[in-house]
PDB file of N, CA and C in Angstrom:
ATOM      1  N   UNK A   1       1.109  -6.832  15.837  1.00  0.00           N
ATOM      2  CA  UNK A   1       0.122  -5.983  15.218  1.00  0.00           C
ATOM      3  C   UNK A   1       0.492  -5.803  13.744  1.00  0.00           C
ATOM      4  N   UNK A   2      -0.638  -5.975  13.135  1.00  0.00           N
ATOM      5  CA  UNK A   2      -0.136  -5.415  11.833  1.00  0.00           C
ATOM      6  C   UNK A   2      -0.497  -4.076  11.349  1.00  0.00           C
ATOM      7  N   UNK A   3       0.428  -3.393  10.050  1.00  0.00           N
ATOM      8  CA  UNK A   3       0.413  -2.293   9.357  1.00  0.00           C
ATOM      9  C   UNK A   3      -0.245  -1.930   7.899  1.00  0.00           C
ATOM     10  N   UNK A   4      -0.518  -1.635   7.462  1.00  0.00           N
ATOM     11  CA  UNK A   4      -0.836  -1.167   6.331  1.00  0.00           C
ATOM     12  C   UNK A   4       0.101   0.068   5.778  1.00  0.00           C
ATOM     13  N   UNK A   5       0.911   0.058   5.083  1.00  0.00           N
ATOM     14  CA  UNK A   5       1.709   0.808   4.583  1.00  0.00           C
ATOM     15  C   UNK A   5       1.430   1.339   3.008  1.00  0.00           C
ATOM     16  N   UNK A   6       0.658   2.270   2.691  1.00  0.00           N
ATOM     17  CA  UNK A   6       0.565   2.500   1.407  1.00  0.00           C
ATOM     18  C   UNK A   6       1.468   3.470   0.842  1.00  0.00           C
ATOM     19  N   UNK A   7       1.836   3.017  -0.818  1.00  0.00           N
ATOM     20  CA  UNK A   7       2.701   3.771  -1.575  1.00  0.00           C
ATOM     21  C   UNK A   7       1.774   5.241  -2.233  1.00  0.00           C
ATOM     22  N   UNK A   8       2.010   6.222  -1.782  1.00  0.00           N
ATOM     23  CA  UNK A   8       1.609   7.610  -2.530  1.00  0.00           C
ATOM     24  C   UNK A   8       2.418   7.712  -4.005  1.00  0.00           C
ATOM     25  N   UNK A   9       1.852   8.033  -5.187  1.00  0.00           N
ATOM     26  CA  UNK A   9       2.350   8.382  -6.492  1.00  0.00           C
ATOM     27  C   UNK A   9       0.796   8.599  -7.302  1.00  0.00           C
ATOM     28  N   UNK A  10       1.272   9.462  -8.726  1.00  0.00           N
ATOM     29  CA  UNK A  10       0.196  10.136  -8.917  1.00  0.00           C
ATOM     30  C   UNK A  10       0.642   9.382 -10.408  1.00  0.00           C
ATOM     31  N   UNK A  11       1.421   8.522 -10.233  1.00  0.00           N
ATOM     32  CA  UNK A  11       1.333   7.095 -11.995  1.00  0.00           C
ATOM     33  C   UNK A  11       1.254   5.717 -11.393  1.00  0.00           C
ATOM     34  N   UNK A  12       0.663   5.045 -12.496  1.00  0.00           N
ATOM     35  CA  UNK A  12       0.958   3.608 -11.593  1.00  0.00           C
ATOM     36  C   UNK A  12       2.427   2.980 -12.429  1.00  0.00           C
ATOM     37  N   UNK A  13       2.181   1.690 -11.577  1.00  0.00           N
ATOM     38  CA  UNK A  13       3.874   1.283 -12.038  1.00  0.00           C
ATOM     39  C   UNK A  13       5.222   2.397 -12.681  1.00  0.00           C
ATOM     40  N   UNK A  14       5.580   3.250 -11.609  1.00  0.00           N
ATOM     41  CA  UNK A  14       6.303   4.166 -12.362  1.00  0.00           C
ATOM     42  C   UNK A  14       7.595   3.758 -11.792  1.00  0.00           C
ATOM     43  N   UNK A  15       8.092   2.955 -11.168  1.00  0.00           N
ATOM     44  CA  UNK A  15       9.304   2.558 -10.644  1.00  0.00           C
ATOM     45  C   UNK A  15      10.637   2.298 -11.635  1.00  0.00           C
ATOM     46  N   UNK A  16      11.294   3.456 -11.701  1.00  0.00           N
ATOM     47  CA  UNK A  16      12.954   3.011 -12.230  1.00  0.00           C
ATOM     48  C   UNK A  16      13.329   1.686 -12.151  1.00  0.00           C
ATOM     49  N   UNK A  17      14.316   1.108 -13.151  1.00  0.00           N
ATOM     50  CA  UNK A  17      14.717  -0.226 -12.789  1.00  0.00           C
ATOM     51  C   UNK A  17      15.524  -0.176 -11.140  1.00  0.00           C
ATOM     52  N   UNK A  18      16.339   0.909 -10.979  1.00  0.00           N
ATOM     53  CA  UNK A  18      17.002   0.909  -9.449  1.00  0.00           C
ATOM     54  C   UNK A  18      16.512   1.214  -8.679  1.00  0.00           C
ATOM     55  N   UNK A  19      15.069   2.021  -8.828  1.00  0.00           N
ATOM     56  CA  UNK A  19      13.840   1.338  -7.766  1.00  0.00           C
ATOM     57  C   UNK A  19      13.444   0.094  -7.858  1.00  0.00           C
ATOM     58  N   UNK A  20      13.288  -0.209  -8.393  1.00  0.00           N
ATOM     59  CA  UNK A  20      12.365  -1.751  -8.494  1.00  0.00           C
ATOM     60  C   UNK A  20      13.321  -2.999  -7.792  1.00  0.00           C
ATOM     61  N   UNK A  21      14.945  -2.776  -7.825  1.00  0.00           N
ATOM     62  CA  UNK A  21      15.845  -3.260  -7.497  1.00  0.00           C
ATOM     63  C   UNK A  21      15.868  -2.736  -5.916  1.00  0.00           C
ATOM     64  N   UNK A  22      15.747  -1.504  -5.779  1.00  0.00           N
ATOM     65  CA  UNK A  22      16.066  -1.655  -4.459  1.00  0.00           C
ATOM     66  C   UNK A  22      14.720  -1.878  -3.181  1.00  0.00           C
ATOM     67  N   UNK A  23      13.512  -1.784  -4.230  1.00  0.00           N
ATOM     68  CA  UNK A  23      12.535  -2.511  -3.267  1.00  0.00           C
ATOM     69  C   UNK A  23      12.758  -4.025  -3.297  1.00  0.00           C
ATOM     70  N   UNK A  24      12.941  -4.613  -4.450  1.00  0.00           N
ATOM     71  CA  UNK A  24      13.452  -6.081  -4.416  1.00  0.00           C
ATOM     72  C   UNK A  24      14.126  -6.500  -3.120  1.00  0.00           C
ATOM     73  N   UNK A  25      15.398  -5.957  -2.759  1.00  0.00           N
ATOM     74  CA  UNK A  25      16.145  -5.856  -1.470  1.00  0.00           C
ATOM     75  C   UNK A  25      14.917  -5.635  -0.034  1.00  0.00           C
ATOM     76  N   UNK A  26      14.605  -4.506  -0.633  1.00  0.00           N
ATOM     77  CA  UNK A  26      13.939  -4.527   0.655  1.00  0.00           C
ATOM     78  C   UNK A  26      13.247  -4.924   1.384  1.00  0.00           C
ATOM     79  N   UNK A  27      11.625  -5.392   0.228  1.00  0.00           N
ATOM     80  CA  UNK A  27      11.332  -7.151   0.550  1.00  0.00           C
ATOM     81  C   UNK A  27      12.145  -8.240   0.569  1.00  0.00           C
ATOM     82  N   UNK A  28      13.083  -8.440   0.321  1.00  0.00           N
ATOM     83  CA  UNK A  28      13.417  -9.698   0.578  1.00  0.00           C
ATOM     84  C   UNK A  28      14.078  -9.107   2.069  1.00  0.00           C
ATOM     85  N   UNK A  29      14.778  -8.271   2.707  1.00  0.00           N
ATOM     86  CA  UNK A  29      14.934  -8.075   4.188  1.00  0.00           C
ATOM     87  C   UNK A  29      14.152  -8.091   5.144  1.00  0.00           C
ATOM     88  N   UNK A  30      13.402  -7.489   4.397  1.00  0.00           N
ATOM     89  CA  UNK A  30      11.752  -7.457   5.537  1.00  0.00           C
ATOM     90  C   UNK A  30      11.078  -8.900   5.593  1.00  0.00           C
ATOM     91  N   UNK A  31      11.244 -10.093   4.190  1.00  0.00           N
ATOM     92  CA  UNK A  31      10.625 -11.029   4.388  1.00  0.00           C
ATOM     93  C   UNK A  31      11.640 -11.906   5.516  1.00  0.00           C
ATOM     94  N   UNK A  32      13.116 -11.606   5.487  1.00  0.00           N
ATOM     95  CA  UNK A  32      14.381 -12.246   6.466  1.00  0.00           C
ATOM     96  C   UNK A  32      13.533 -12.446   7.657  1.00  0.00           C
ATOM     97  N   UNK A  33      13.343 -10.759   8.274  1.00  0.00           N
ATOM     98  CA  UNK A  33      13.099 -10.796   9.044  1.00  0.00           C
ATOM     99  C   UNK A  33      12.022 -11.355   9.885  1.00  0.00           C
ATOM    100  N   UNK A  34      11.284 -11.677   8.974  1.00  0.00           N
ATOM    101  CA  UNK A  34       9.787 -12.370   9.646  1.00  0.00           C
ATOM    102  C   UNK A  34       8.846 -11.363   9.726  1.00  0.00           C
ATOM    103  N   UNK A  35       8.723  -9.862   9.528  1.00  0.00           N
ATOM    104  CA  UNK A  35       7.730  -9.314   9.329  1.00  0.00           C
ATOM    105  C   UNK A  35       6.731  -8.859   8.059  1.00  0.00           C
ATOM    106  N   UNK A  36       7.187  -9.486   6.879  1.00  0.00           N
ATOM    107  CA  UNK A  36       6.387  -9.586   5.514  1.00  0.00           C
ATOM    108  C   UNK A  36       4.827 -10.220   6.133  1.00  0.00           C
ATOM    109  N   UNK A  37       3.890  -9.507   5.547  1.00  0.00           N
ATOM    110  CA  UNK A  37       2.683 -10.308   5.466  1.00  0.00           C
ATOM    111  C   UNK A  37       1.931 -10.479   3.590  1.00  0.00           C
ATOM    112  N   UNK A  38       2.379  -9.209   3.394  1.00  0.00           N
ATOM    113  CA  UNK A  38       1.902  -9.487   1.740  1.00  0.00           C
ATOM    114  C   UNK A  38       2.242  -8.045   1.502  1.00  0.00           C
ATOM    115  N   UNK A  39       1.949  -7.694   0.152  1.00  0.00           N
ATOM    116  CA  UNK A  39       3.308  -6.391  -1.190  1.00  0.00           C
ATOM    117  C   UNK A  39       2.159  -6.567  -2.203  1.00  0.00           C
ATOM    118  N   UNK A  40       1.863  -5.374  -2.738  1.00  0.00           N
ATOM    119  CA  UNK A  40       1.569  -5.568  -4.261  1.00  0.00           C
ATOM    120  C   UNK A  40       1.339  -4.233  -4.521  1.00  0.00           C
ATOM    121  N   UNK A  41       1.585  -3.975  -6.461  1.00  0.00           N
ATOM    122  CA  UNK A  41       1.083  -2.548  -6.837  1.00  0.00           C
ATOM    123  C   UNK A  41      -0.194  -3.146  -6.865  1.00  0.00           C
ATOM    124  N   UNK A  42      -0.709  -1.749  -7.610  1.00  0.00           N
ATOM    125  CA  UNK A  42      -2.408  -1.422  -7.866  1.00  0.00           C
ATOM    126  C   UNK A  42      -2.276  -0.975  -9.149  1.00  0.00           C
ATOM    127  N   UNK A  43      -2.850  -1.266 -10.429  1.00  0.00           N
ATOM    128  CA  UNK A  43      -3.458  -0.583 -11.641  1.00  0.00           C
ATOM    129  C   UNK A  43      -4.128   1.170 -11.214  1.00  0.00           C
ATOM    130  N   UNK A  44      -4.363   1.668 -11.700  1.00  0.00           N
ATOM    131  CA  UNK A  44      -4.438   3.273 -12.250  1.00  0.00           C
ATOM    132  C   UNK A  44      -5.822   3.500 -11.271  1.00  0.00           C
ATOM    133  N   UNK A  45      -6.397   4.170 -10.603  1.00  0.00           N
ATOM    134  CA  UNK A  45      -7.722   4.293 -10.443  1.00  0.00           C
ATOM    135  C   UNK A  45      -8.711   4.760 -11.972  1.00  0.00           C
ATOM    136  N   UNK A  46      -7.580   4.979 -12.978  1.00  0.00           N
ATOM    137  CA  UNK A  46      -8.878   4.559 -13.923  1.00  0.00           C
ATOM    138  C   UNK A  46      -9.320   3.276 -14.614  1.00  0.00           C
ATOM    139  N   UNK A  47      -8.345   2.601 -13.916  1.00  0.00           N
ATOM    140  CA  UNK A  47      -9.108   1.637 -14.619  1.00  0.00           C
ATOM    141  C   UNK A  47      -9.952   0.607 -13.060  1.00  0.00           C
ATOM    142  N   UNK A  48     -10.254   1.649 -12.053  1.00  0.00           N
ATOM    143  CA  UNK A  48     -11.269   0.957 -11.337  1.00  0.00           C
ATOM    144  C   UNK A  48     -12.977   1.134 -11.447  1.00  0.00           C
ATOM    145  N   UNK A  49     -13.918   0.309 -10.857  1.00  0.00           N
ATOM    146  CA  UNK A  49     -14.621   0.395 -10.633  1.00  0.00           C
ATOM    147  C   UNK A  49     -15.261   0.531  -9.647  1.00  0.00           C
ATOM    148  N   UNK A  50     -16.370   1.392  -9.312  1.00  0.00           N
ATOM    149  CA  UNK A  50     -16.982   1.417  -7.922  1.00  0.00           C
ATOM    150  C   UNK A  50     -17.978   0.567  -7.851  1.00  0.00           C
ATOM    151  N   UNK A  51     -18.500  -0.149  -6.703  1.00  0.00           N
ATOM    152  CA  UNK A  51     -19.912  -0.448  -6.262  1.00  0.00           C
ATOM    153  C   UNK A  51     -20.824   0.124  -5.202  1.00  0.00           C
ATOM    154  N   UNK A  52     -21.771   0.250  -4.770  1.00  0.00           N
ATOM    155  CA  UNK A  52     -22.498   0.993  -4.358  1.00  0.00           C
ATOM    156  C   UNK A  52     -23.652   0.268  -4.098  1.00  0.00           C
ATOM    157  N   UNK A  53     -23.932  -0.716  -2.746  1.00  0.00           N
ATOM    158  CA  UNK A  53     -24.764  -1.826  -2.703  1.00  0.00           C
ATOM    159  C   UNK A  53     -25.003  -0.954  -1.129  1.00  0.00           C
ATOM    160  N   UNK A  54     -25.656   0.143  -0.895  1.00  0.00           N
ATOM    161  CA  UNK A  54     -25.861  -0.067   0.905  1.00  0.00           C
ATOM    162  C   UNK A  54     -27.393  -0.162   0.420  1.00  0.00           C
ATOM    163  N   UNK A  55     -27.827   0.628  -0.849  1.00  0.00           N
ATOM    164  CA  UNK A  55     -29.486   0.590  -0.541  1.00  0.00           C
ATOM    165  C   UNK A  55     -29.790  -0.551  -1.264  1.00  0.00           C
ATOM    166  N   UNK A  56     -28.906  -2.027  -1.262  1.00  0.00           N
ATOM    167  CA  UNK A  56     -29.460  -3.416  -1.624  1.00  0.00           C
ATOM    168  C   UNK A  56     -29.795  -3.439  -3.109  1.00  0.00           C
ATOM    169  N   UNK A  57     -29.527  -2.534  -3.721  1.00  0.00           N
ATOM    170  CA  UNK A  57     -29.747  -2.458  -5.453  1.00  0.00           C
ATOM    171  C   UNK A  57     -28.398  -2.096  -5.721  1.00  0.00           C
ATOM    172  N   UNK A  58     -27.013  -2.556  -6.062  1.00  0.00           N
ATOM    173  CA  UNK A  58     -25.790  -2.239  -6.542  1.00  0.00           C
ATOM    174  C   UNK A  58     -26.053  -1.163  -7.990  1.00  0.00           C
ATOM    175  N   UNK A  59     -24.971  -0.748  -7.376  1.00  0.00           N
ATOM    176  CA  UNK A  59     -25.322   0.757  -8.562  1.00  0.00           C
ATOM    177  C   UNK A  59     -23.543   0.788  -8.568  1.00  0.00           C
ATOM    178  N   UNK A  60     -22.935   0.187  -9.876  1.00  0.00           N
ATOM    179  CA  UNK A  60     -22.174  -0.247 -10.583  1.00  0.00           C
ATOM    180  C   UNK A  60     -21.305   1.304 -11.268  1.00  0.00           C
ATOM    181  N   UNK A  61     -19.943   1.934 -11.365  1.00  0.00           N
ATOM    182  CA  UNK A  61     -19.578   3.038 -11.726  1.00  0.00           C
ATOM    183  C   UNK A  61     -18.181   2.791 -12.185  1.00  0.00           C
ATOM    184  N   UNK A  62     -18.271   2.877 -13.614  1.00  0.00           N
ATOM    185  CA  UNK A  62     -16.881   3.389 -13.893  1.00  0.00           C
ATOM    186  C   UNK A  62     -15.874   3.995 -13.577  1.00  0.00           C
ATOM    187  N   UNK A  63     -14.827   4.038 -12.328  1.00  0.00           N
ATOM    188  CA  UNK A  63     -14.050   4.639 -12.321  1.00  0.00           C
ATOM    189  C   UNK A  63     -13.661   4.574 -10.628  1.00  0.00           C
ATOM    190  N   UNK A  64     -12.451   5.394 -10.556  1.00  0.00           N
ATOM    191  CA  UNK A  64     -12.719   6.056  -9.191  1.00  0.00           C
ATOM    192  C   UNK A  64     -13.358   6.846  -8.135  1.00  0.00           C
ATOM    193  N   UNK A  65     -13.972   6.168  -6.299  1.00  0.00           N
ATOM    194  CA  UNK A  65     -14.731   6.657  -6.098  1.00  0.00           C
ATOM    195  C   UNK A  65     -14.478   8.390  -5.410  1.00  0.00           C
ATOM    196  N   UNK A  66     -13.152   8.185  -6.406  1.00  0.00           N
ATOM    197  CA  UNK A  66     -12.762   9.890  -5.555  1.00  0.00           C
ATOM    198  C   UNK A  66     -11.681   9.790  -6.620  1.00  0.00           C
ATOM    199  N   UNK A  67     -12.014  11.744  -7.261  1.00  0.00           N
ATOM    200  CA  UNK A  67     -10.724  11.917  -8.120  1.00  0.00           C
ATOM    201  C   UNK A  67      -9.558  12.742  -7.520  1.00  0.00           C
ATOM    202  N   UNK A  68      -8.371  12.186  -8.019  1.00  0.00           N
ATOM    203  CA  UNK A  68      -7.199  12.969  -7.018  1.00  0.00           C
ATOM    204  C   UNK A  68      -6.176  12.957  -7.843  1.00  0.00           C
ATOM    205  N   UNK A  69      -5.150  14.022  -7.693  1.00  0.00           N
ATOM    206  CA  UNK A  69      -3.845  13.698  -8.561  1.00  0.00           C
ATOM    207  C   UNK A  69      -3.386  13.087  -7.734  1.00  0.00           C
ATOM    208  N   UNK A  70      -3.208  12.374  -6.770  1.00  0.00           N
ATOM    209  CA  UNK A  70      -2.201  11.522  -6.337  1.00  0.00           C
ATOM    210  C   UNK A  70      -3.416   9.968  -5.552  1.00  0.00           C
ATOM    211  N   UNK A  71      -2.233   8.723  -5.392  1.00  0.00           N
ATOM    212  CA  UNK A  71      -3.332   7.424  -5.043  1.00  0.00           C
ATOM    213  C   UNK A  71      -2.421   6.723  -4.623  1.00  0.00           C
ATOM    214  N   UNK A  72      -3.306   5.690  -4.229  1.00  0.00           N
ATOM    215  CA  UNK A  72      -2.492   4.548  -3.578  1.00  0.00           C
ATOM    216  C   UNK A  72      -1.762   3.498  -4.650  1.00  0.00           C
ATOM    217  N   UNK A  73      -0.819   3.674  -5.060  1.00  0.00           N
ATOM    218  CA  UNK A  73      -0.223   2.967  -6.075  1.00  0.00           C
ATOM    219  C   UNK A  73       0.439   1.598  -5.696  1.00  0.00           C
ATOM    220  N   UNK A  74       0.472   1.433  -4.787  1.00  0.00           N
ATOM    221  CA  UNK A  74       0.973  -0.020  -3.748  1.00  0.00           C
ATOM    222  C   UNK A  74       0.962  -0.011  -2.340  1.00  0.00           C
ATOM    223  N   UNK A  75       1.545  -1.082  -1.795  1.00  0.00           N
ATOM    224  CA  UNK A  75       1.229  -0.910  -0.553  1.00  0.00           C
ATOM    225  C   UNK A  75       2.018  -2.489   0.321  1.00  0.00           C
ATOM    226  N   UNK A  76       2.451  -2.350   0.879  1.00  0.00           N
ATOM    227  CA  UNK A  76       2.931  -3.596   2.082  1.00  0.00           C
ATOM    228  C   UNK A  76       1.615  -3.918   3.034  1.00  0.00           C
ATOM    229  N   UNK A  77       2.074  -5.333   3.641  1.00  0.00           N
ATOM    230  CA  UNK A  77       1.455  -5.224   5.091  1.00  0.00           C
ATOM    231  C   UNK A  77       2.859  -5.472   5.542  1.00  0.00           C
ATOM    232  N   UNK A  78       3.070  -4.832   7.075  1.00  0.00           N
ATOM    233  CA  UNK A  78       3.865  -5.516   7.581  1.00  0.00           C
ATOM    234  C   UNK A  78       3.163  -5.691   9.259  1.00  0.00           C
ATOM    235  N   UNK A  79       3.956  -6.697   9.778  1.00  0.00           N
ATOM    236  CA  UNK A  79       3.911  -7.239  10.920  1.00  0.00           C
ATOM    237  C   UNK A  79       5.144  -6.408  11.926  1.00  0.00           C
ATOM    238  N   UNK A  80       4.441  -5.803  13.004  1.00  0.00           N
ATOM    239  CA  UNK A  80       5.271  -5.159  14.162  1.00  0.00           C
ATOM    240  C   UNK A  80       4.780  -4.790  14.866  1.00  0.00           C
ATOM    241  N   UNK A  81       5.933  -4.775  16.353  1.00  0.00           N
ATOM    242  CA  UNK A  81       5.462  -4.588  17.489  1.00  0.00           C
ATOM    243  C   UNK A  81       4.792  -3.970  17.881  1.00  0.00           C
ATOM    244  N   UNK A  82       4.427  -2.733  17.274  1.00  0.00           N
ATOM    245  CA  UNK A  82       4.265  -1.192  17.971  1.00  0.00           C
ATOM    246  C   UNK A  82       4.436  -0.578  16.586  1.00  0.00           C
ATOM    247  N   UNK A  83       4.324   0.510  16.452  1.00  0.00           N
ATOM    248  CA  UNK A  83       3.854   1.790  15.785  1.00  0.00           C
ATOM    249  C   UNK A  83       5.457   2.343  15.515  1.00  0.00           C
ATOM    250  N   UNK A  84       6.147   2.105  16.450  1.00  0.00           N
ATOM    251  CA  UNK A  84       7.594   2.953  15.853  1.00  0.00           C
ATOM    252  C   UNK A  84       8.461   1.906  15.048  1.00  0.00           C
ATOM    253  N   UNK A  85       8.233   1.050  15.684  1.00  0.00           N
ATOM    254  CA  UNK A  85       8.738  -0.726  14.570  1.00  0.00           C
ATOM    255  C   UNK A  85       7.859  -0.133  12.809  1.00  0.00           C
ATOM    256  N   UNK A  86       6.846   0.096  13.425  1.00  0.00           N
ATOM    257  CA  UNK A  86       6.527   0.262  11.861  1.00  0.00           C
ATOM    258  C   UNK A  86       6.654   1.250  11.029  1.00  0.00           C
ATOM    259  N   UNK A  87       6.943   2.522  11.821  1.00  0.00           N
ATOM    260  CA  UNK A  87       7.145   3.633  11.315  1.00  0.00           C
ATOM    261  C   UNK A  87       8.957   3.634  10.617  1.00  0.00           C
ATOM    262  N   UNK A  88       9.482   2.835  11.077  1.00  0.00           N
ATOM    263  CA  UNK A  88      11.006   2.072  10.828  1.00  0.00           C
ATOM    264  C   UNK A  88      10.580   1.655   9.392  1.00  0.00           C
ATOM    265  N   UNK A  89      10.149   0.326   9.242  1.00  0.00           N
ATOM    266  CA  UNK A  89       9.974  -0.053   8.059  1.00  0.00           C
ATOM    267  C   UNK A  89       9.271   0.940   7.188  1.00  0.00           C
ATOM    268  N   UNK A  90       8.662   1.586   7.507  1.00  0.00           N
ATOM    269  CA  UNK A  90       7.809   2.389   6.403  1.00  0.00           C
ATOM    270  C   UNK A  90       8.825   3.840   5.737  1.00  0.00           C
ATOM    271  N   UNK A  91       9.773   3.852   6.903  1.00  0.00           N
ATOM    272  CA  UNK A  91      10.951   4.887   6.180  1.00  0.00           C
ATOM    273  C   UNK A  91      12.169   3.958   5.204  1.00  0.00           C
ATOM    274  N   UNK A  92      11.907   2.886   5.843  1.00  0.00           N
ATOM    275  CA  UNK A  92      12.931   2.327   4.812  1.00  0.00           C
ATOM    276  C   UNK A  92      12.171   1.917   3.230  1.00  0.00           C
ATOM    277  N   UNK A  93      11.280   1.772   3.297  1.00  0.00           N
ATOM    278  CA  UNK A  93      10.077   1.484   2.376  1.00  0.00           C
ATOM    279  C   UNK A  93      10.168   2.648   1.872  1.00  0.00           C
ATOM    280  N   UNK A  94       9.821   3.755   2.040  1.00  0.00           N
ATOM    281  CA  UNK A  94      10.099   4.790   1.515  1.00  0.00           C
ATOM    282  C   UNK A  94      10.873   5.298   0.805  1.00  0.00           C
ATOM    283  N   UNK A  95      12.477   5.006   1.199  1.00  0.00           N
ATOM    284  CA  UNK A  95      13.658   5.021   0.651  1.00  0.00           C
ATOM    285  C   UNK A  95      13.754   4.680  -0.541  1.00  0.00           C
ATOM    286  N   UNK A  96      13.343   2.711  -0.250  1.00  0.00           N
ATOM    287  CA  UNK A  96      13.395   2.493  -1.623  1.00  0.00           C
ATOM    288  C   UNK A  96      12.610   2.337  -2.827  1.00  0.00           C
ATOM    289  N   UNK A  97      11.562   2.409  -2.394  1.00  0.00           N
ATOM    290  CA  UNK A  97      10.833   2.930  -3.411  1.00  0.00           C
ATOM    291  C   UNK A  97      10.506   4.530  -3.849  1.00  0.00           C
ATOM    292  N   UNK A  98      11.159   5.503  -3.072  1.00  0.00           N
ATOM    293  CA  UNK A  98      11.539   6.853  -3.802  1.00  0.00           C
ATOM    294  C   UNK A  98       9.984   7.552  -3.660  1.00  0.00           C
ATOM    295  N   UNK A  99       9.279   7.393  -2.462  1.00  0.00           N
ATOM    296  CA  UNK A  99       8.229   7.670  -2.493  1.00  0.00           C
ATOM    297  C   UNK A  99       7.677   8.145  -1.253  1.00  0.00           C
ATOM    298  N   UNK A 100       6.509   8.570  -1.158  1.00  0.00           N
ATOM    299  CA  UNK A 100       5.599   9.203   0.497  1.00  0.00           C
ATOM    300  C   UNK A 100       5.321   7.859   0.475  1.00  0.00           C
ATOM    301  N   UNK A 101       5.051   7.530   1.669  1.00  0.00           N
ATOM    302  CA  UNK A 101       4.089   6.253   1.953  1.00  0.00           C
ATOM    303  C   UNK A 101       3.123   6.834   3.406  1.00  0.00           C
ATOM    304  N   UNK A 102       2.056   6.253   3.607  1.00  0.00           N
ATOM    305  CA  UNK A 102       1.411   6.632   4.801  1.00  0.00           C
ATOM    306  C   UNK A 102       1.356   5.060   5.596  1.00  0.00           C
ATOM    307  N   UNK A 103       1.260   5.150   6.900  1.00  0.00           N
ATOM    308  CA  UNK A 103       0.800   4.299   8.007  1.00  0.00           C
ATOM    309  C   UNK A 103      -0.468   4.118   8.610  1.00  0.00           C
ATOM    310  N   UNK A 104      -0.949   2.795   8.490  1.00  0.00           N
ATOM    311  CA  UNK A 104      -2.212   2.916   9.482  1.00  0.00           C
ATOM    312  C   UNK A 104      -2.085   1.474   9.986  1.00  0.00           C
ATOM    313  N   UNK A 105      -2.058   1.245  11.218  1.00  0.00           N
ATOM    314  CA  UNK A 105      -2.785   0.210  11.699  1.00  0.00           C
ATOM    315  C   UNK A 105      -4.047  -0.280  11.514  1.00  0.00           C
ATOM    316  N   UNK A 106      -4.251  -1.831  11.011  1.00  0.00           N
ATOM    317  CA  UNK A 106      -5.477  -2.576  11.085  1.00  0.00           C
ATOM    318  C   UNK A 106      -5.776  -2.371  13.031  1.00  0.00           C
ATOM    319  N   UNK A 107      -7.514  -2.284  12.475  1.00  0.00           N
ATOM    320  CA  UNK A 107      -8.251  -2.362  13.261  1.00  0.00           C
ATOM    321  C   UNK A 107      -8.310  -3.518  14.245  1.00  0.00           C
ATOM    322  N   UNK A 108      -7.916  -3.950  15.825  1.00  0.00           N
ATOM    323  CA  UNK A 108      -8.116  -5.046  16.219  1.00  0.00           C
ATOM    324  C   UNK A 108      -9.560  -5.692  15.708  1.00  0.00           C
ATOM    325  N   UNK A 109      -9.253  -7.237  15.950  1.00  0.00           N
ATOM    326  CA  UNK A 109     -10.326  -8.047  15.222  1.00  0.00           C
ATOM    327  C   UNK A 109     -11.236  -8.535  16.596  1.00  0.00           C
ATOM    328  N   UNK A 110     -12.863  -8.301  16.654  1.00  0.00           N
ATOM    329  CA  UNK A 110     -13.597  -7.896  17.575  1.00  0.00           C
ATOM    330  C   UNK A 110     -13.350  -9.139  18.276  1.00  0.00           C
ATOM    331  N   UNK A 111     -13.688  -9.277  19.513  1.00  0.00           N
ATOM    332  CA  UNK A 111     -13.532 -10.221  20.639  1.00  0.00           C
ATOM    333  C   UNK A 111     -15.270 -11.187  20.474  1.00  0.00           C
TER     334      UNK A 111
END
């Protein structure tokens, strides 16, 4: 099963060099292990854009579609058994990147 692990922070790219070092480590353990699926930050929610296509005319918006002091500033996937496998990695994830992170499982993919 896979995870979705997102990084909580209210800057983007704000990682110390001995954060950035010790997530380095930590992906590369997690990739050892065979449960890496993909890693990346995210730019600022200001510098996103919204779209807005359900009534078939896209209606195009500067910004974020929700303002918050805090966002998803990165995020893992990882691959695991179960929910406490992932709740494992997501504390060690946590660690080293010096941060909250939240958990969610992807949705099974319909039959």
């Amino acid at each position: 099963m896979q995870y979705f692990v997102s990084v909580i922070d209210d800057q983007s790219n704000s990682g110390t060099d001995e954060e950035m070092a010790a997530i380095d480590a930590f992906n590369a353990d997690v990739q050892a292990r065979g449960q890496w699926v993909f890693a990346a930050g995210l730019a600022s929610p200001d510098t996103a854009t919204t779209v807005d296509n359900r009534a078939g005319r896209a209606l195009v918006v500067d910004g974020p579609f929700v303002e918050t002091k805090e966002w998803v500033a990165g995020f893992w996937v990882f691959e695991a058994p179960d929910l406490d496998a992932a709740l494992e990695l997501a504390a060690a994830g946590s660690l080293a990147c010096n941060r909250r992170v939240e958990v969610r499982a992807f949705l099974p993919e319909p039959s």
